[in-house]
PDB file of N, CA and C in Angstrom:
ATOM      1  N   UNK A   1     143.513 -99.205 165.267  1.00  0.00           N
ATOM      2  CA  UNK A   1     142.388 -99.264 166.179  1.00  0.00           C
ATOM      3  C   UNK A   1     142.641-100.389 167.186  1.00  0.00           C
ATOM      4  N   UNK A   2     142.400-100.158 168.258  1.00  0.00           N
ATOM      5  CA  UNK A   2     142.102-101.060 169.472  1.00  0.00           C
ATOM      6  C   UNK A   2     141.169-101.059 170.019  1.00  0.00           C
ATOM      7  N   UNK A   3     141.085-102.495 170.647  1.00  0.00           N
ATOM      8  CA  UNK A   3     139.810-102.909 171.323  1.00  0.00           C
ATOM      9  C   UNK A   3     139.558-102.650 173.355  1.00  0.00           C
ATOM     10  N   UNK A   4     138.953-101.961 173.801  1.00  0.00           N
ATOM     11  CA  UNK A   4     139.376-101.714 174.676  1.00  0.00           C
ATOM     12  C   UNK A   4     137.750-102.010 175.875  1.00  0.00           C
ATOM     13  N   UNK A   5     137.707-102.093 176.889  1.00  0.00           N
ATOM     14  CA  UNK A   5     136.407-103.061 177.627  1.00  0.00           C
ATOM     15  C   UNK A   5     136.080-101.162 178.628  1.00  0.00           C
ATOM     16  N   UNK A   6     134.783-100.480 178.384  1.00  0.00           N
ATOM     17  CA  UNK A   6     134.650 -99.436 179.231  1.00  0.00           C
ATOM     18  C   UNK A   6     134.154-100.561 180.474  1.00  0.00           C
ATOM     19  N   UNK A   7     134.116 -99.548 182.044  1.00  0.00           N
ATOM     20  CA  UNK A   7     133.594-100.171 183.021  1.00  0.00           C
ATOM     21  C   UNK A   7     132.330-100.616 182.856  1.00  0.00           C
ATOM     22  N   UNK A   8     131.877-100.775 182.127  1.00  0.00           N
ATOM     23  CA  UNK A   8     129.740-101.192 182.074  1.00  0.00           C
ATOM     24  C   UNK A   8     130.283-102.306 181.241  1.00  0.00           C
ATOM     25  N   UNK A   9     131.401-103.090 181.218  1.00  0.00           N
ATOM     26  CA  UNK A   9     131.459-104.259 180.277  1.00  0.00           C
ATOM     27  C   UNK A   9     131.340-103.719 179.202  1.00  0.00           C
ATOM     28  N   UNK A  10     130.797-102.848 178.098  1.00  0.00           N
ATOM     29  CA  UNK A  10     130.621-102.653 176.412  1.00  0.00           C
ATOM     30  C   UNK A  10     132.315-102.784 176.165  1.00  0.00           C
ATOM     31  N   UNK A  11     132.324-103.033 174.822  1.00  0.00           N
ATOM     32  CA  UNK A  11     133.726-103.584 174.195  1.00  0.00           C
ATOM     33  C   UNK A  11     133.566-102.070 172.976  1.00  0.00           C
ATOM     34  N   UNK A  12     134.381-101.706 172.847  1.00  0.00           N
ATOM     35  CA  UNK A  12     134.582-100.157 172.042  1.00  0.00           C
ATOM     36  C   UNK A  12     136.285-100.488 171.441  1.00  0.00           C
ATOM     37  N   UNK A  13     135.911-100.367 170.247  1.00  0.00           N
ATOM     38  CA  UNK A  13     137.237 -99.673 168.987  1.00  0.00           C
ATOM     39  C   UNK A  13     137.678 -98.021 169.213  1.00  0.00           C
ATOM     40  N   UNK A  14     139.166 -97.979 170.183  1.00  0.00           N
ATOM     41  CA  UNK A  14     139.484 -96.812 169.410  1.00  0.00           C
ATOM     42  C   UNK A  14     140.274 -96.491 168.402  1.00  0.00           C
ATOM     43  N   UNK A  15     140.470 -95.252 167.975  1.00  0.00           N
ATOM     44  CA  UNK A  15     141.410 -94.990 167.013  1.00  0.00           C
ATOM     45  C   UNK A  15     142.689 -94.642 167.643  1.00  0.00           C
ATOM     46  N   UNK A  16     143.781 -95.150 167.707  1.00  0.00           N
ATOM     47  CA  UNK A  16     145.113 -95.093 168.397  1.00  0.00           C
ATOM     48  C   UNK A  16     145.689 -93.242 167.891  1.00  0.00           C
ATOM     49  N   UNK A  17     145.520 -93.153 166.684  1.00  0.00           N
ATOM     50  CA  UNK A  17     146.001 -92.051 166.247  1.00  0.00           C
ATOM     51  C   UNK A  17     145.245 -90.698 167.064  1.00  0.00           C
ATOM     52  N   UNK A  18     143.954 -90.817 167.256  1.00  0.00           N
ATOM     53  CA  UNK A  18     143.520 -89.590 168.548  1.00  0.00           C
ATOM     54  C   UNK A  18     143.483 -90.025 170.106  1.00  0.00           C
ATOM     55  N   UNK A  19     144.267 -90.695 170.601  1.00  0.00           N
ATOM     56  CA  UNK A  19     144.695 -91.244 171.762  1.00  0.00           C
ATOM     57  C   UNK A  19     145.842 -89.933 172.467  1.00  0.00           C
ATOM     58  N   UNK A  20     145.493 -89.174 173.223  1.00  0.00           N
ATOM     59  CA  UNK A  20     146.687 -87.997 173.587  1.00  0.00           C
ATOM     60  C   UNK A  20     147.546 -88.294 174.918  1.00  0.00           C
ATOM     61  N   UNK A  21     146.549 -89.275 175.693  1.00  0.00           N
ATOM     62  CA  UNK A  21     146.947 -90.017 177.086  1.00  0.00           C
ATOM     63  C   UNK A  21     146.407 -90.766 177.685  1.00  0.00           C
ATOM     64  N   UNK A  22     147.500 -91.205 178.762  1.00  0.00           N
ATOM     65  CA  UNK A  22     146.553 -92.272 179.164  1.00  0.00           C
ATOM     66  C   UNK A  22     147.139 -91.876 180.365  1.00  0.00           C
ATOM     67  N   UNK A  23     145.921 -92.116 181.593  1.00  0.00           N
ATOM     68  CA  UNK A  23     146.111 -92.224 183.090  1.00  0.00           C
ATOM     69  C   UNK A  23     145.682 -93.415 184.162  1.00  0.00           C
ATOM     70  N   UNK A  24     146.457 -93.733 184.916  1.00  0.00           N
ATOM     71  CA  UNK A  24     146.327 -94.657 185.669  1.00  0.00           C
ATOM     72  C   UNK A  24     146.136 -94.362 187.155  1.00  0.00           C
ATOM     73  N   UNK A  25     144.604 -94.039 187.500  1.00  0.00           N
ATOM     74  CA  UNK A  25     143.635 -93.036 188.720  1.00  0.00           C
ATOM     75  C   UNK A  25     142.923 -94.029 189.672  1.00  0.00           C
ATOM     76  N   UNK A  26     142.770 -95.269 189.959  1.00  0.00           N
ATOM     77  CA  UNK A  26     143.412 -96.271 189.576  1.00  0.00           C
ATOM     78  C   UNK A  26     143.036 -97.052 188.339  1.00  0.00           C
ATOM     79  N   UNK A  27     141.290 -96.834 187.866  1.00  0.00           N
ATOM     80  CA  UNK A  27     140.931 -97.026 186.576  1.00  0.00           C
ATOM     81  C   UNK A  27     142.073 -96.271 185.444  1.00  0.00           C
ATOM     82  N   UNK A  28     141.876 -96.975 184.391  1.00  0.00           N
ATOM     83  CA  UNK A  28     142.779 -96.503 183.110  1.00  0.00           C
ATOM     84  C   UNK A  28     141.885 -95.290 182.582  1.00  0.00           C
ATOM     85  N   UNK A  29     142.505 -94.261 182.301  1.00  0.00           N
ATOM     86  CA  UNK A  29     141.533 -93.283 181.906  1.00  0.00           C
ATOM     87  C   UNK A  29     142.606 -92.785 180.303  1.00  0.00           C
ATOM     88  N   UNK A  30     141.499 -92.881 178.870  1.00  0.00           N
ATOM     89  CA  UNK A  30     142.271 -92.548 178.117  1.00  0.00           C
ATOM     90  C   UNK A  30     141.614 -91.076 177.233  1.00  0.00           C
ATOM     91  N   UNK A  31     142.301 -89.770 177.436  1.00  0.00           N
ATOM     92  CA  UNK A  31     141.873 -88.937 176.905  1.00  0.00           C
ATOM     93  C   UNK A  31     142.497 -88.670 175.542  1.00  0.00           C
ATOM     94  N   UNK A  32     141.274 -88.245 174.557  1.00  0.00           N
ATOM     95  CA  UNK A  32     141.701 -87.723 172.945  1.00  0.00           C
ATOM     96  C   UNK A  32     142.113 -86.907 173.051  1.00  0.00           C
ATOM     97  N   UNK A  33     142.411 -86.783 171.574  1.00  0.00           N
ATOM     98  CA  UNK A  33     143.023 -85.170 171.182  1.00  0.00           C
ATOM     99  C   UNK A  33     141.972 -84.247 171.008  1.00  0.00           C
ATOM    100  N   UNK A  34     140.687 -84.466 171.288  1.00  0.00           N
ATOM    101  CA  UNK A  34     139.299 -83.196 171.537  1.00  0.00           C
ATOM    102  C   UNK A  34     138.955 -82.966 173.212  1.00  0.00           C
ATOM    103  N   UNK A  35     140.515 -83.752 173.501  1.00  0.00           N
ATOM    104  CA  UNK A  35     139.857 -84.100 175.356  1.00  0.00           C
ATOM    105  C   UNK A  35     138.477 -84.614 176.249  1.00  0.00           C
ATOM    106  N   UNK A  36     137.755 -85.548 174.788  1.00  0.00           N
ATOM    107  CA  UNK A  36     136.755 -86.545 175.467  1.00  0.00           C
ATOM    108  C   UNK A  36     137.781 -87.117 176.109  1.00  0.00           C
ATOM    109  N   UNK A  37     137.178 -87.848 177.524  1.00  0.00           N
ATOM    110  CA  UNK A  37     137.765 -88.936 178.431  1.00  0.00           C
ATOM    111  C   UNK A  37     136.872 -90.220 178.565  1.00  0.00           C
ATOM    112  N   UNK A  38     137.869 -90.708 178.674  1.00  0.00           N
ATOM    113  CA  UNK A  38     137.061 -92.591 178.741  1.00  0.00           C
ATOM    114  C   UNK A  38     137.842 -93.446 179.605  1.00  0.00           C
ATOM    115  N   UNK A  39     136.836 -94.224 180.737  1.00  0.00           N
ATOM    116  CA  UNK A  39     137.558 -94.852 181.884  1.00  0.00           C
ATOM    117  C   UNK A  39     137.060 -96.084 181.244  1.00  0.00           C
ATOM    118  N   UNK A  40     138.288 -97.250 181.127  1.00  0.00           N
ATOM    119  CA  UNK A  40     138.643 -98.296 180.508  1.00  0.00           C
ATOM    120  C   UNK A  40     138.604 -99.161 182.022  1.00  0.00           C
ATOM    121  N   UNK A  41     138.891-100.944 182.047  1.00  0.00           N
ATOM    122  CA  UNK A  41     139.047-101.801 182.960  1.00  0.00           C
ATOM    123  C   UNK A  41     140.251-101.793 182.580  1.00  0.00           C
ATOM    124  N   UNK A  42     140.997-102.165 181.378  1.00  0.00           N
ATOM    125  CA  UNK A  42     141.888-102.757 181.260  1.00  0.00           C
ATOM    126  C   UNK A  42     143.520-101.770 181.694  1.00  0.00           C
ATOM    127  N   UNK A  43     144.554-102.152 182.352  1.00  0.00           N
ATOM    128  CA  UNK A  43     145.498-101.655 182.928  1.00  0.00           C
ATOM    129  C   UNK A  43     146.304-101.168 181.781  1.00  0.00           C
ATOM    130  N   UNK A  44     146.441 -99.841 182.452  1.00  0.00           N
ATOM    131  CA  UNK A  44     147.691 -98.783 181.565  1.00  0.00           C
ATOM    132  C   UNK A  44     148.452 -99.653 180.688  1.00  0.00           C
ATOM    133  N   UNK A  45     149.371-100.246 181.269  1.00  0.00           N
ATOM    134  CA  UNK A  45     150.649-101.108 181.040  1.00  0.00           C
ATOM    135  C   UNK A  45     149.790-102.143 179.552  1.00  0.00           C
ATOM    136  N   UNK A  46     148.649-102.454 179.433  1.00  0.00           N
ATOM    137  CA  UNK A  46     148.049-102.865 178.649  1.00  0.00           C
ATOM    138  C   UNK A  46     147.255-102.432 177.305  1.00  0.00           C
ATOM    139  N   UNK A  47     146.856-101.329 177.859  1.00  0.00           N
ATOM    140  CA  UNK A  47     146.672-100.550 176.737  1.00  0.00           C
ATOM    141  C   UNK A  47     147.604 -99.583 175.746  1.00  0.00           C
ATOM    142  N   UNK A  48     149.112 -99.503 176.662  1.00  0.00           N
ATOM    143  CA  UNK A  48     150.371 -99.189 176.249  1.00  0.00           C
ATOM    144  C   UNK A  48     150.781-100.136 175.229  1.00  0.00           C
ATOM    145  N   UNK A  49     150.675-101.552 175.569  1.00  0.00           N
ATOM    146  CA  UNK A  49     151.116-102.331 174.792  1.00  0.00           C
ATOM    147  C   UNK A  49     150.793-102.999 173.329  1.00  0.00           C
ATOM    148  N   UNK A  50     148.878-102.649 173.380  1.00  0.00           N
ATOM    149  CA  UNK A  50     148.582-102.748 172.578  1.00  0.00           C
ATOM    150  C   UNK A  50     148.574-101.124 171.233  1.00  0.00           C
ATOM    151  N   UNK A  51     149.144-100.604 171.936  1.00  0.00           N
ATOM    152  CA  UNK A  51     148.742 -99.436 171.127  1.00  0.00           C
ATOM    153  C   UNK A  51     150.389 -99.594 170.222  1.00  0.00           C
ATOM    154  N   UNK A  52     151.481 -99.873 171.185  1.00  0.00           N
ATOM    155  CA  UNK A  52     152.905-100.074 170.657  1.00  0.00           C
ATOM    156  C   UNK A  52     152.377-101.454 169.348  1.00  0.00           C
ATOM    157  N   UNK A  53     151.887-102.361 169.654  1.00  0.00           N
ATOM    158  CA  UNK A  53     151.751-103.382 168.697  1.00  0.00           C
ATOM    159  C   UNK A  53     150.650-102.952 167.460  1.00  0.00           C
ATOM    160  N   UNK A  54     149.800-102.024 167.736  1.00  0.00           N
ATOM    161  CA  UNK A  54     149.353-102.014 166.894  1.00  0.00           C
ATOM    162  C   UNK A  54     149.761-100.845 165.820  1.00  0.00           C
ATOM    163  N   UNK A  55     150.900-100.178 166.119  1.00  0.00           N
ATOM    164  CA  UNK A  55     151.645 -99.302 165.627  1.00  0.00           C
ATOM    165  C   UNK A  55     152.966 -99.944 164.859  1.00  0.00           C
ATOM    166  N   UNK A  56     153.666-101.100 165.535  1.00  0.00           N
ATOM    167  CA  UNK A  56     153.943-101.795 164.500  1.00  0.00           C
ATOM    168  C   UNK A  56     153.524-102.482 163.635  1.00  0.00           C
ATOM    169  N   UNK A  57     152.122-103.067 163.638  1.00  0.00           N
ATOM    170  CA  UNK A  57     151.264-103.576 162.351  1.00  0.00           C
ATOM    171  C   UNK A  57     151.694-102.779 161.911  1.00  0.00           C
ATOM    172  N   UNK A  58     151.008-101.725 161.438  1.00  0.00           N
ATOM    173  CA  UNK A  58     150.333-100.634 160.375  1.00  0.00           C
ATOM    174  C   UNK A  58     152.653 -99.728 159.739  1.00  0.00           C
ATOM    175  N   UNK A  59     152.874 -99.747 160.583  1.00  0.00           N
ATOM    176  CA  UNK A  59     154.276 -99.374 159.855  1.00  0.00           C
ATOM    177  C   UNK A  59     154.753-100.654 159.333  1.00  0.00           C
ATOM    178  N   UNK A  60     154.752-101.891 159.958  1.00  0.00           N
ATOM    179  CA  UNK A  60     155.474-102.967 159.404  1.00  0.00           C
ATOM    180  C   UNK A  60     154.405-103.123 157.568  1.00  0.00           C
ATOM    181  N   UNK A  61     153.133-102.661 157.757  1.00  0.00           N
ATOM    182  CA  UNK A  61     152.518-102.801 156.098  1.00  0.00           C
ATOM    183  C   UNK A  61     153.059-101.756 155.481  1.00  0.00           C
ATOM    184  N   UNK A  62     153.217-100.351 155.952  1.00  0.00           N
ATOM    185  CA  UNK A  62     153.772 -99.335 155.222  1.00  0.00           C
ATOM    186  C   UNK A  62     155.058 -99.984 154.539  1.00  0.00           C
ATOM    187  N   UNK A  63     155.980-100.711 155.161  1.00  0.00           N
ATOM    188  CA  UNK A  63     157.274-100.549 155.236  1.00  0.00           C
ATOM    189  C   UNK A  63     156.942-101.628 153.535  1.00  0.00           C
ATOM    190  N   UNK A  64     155.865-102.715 153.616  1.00  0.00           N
ATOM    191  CA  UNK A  64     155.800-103.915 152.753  1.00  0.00           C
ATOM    192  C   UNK A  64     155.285-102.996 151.587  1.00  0.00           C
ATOM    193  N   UNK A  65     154.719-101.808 151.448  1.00  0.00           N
ATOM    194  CA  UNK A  65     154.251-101.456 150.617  1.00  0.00           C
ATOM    195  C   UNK A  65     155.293-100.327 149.517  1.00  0.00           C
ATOM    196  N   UNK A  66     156.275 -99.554 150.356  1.00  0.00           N
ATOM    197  CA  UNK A  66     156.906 -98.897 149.952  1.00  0.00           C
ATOM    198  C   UNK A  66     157.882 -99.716 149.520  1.00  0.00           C
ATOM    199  N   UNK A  67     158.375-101.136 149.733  1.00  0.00           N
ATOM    200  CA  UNK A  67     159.288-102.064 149.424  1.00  0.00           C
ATOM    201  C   UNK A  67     158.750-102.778 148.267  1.00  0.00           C
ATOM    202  N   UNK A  68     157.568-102.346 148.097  1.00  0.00           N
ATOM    203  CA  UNK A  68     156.612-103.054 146.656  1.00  0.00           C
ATOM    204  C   UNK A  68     157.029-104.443 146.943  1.00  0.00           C
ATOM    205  N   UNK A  69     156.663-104.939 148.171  1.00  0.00           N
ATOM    206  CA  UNK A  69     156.846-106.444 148.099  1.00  0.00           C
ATOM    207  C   UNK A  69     158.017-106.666 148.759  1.00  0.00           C
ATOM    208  N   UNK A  70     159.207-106.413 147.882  1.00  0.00           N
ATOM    209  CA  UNK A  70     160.410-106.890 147.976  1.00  0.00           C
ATOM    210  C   UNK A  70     160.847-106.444 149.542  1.00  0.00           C
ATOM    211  N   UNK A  71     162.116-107.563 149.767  1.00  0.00           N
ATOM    212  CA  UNK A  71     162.562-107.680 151.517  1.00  0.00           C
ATOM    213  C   UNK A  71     163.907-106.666 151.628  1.00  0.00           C
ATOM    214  N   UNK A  72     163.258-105.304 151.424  1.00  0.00           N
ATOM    215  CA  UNK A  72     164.337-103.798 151.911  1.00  0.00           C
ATOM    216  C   UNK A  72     163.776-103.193 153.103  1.00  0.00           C
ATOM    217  N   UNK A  73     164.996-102.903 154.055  1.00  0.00           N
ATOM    218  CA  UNK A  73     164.762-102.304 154.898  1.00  0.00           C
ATOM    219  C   UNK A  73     164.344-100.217 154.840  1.00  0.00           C
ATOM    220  N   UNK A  74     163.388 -99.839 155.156  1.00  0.00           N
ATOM    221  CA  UNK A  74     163.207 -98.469 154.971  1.00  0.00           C
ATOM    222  C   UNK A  74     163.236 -98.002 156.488  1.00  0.00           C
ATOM    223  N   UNK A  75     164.228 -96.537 155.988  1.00  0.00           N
ATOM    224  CA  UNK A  75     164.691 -95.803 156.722  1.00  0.00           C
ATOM    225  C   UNK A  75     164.028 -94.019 156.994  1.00  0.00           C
ATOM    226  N   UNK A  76     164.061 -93.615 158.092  1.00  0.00           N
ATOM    227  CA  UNK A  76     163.397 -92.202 157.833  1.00  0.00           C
ATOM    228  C   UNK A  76     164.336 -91.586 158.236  1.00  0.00           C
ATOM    229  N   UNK A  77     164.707 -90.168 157.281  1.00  0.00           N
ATOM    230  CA  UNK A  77     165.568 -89.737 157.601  1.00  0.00           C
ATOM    231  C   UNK A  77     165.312 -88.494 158.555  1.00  0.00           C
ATOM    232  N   UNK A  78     166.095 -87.672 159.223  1.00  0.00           N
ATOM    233  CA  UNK A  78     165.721 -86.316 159.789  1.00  0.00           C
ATOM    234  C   UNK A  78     164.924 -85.408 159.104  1.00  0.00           C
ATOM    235  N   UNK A  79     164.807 -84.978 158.023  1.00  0.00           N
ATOM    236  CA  UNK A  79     163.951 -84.420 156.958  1.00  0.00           C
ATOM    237  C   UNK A  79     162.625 -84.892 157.167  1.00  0.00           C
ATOM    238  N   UNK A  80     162.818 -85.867 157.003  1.00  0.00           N
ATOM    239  CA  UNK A  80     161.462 -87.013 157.704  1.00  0.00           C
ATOM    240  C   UNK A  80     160.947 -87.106 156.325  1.00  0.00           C
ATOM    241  N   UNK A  81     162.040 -87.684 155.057  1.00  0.00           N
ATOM    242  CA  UNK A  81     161.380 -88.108 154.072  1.00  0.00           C
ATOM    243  C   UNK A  81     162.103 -89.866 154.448  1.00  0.00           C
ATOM    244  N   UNK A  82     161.630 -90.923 153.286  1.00  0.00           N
ATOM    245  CA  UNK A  82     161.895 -92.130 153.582  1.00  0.00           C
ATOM    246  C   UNK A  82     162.927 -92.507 152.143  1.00  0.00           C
ATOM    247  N   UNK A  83     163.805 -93.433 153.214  1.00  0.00           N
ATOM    248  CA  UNK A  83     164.944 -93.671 152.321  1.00  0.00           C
ATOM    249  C   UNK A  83     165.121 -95.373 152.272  1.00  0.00           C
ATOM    250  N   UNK A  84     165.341 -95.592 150.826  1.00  0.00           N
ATOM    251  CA  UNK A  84     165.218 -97.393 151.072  1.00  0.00           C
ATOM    252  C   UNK A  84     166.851 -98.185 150.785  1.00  0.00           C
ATOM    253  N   UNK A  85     167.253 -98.938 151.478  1.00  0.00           N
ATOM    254  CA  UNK A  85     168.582 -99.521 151.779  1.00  0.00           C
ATOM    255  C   UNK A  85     168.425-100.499 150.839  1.00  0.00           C
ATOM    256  N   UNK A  86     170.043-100.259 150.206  1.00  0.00           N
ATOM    257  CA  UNK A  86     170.009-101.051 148.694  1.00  0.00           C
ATOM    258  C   UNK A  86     169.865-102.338 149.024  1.00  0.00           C
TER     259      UNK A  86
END
C-alpha cells in the first residue's frame, strides 16, 4: 500500500497490487484493475518510485520468510516455482 495526496489535499492508501496505470495528463492519473480513475498531485516519476520500493519491502520479507530467517539468497525459476541457493 501507498500513500498518495488526491487534488482536494485528502491523503488516501492504495493497494499497489490493483494499480493497472499510471498517466501523466499533466495531473498523475492512476487507474485500477476495475478501471476506477484517480487524479493524484504527486508526479508519475513518484508514484513509480514508491510503488518499485514498496514492492521491494514486501518481496525482501517474502524472501526473510522462505529463508526461515537464515541469510540465503532465493531464486525464481521459469516454472515460476522458488528455488533457494545453498
Amino acid at each position: 500500500m501507498i500513500r498518495v495526496t488526491r487534488l482536494n489535499d485528502s491523503v488516501m492508501v492504495v493497494n499497489v497490487e490493483k494499480i493497472q496505470s499510471l498517466q501523466a495528463t499533466p495531473d498523475t492519473v492512476i487507474t485500477f484493475t476495475n478501471h476506477d480513475k484517480i487524479m493524484v498531485k504527486e508526479p508519475l516519476e513518484e508514484i513509480s518510485q514508491r510503488i518499485v520500493e514498496y514492492r521491494r519491502s514486501v518481496n525482501c520479507h517474502i524472501g526473510d520468510s522462505i529463508g526461515g530467517g537464515q541469510n540465503k539468497s532465493a531464486t525464481t525459476s521459469r516454472a515460476g516455482g522458488v528455488r533457494m541457493a545453498p
